[in-house]
Structures are given as structure tokens and as C-alpha cells.
Protein backbone atom coordinates (compact mmCIF):
# COMPACT_ATOMS: atom_id res chain seq x y z
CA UNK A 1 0.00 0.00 0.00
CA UNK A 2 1.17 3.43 -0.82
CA UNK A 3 1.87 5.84 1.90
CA UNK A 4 -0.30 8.95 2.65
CA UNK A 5 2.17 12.13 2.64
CA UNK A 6 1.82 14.54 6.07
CA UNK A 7 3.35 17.85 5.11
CA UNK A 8 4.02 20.36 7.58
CA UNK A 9 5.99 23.40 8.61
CA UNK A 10 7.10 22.99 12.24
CA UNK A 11 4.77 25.09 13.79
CA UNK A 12 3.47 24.24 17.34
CA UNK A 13 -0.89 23.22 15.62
CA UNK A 14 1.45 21.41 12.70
CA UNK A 15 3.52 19.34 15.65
CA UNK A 16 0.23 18.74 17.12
CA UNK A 17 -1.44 17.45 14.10
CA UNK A 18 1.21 15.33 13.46
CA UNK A 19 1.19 13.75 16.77
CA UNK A 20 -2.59 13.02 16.12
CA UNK A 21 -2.24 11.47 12.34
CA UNK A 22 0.62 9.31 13.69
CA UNK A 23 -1.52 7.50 16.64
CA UNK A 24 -4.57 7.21 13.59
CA UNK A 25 -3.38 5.76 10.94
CA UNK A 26 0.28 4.63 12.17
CA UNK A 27 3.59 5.68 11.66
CA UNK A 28 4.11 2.73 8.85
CA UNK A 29 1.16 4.16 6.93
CA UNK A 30 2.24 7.92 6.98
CA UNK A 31 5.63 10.09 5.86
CA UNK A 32 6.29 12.70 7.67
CA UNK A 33 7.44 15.86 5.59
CA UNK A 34 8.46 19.24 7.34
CA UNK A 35 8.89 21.68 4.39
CA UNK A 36 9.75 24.10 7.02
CA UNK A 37 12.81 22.12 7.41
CA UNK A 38 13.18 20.13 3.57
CA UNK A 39 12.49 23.39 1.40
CA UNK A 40 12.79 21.34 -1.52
CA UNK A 41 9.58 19.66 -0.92
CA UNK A 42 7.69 22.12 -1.38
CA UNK A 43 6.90 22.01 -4.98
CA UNK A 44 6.03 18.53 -4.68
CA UNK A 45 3.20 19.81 -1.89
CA UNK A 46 2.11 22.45 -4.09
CA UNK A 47 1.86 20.15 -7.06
CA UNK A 48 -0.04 17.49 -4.87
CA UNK A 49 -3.09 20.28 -4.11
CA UNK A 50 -1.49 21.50 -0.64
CA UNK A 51 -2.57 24.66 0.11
CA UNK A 52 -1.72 25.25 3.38
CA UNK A 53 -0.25 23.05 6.13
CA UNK A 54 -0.79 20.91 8.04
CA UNK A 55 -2.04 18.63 5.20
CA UNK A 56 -2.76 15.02 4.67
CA UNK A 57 -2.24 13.99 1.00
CA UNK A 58 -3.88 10.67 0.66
CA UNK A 59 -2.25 7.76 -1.27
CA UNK A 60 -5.48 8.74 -3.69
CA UNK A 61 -3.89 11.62 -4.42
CA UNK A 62 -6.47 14.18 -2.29
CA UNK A 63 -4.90 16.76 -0.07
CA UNK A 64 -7.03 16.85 2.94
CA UNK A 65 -6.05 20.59 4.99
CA UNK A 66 -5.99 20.04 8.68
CA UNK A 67 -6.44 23.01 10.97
CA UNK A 68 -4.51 26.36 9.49
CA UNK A 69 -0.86 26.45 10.05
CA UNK A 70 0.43 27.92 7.40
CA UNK A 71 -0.15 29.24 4.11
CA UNK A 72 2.17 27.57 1.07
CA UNK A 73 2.86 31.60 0.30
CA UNK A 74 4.14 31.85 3.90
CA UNK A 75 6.35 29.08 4.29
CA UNK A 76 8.57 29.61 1.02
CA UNK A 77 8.58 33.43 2.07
């Protein structure tokens, strides 16, 4: 099974969301991806529909927004 992709920026509600979609679904069935942290992931999130973080994007393909972190145009600025 393909892995759903949680991208986040570092932020104290993205930490916190994280926490939450790792006891869910399990840390075998999620990657973890701080873009705050790994700039160079951030294309791929914009490409995959990520909007803002934190977001869950599903093995699918849809990026499901959790809370409101962060804007995309705030975290590359």
C-alpha cells in the first residue's frame, strides 16, 4: 500500500497534528514531511493540491487541509 504524505511546517498546531495522524493511521502508513525544514519539498506539496499546512495527501492523491498552520505563500517566504 502506498503511503499517505503529512506535510508540515514545524509550527506548534502542525507538531500537534502530526502527533494526532501518527496515533490514527500509524507511523508505517504515513511520511512525515516538514517543508519548514526540507524546502525542496515544497513544490512537490504544491503540485499534490497543498494549500496550506498541516495537510494530509492521501495515497489517492487528495490533499485533505488540517487546521490552518500555514499558508504555502508563507512558508517559502
Amino acid at each position: 500500500m502506498k503511503k499517505s504524505i503529512f506535510y508540515h511546517a514545524g509550527c506548534p498546531v502542525c507538531v500537534s497534528a502530526e502527533h494526532d495522524i501518527v496515533n490514527l493511521v500509524g507511523s508505517e502508513n504515513v511520511e512525515i514531511v516538514n517543508i519548514g525544514e526540507n524546502r525542496s519539498r515544497i513544490s512537490e506539496a504544491e503540485a499534490a493540491g497543498v494549500k496550506s499546512v498541516p495537510a494530509l495527501v492521501t495515497p489517492g492523491g487528495n490533499a485533505l487541509h488540517i487546521n490552518f498552520g500555514a499558508s504555502m505563500s508563507d512558508v517559502k517566504s
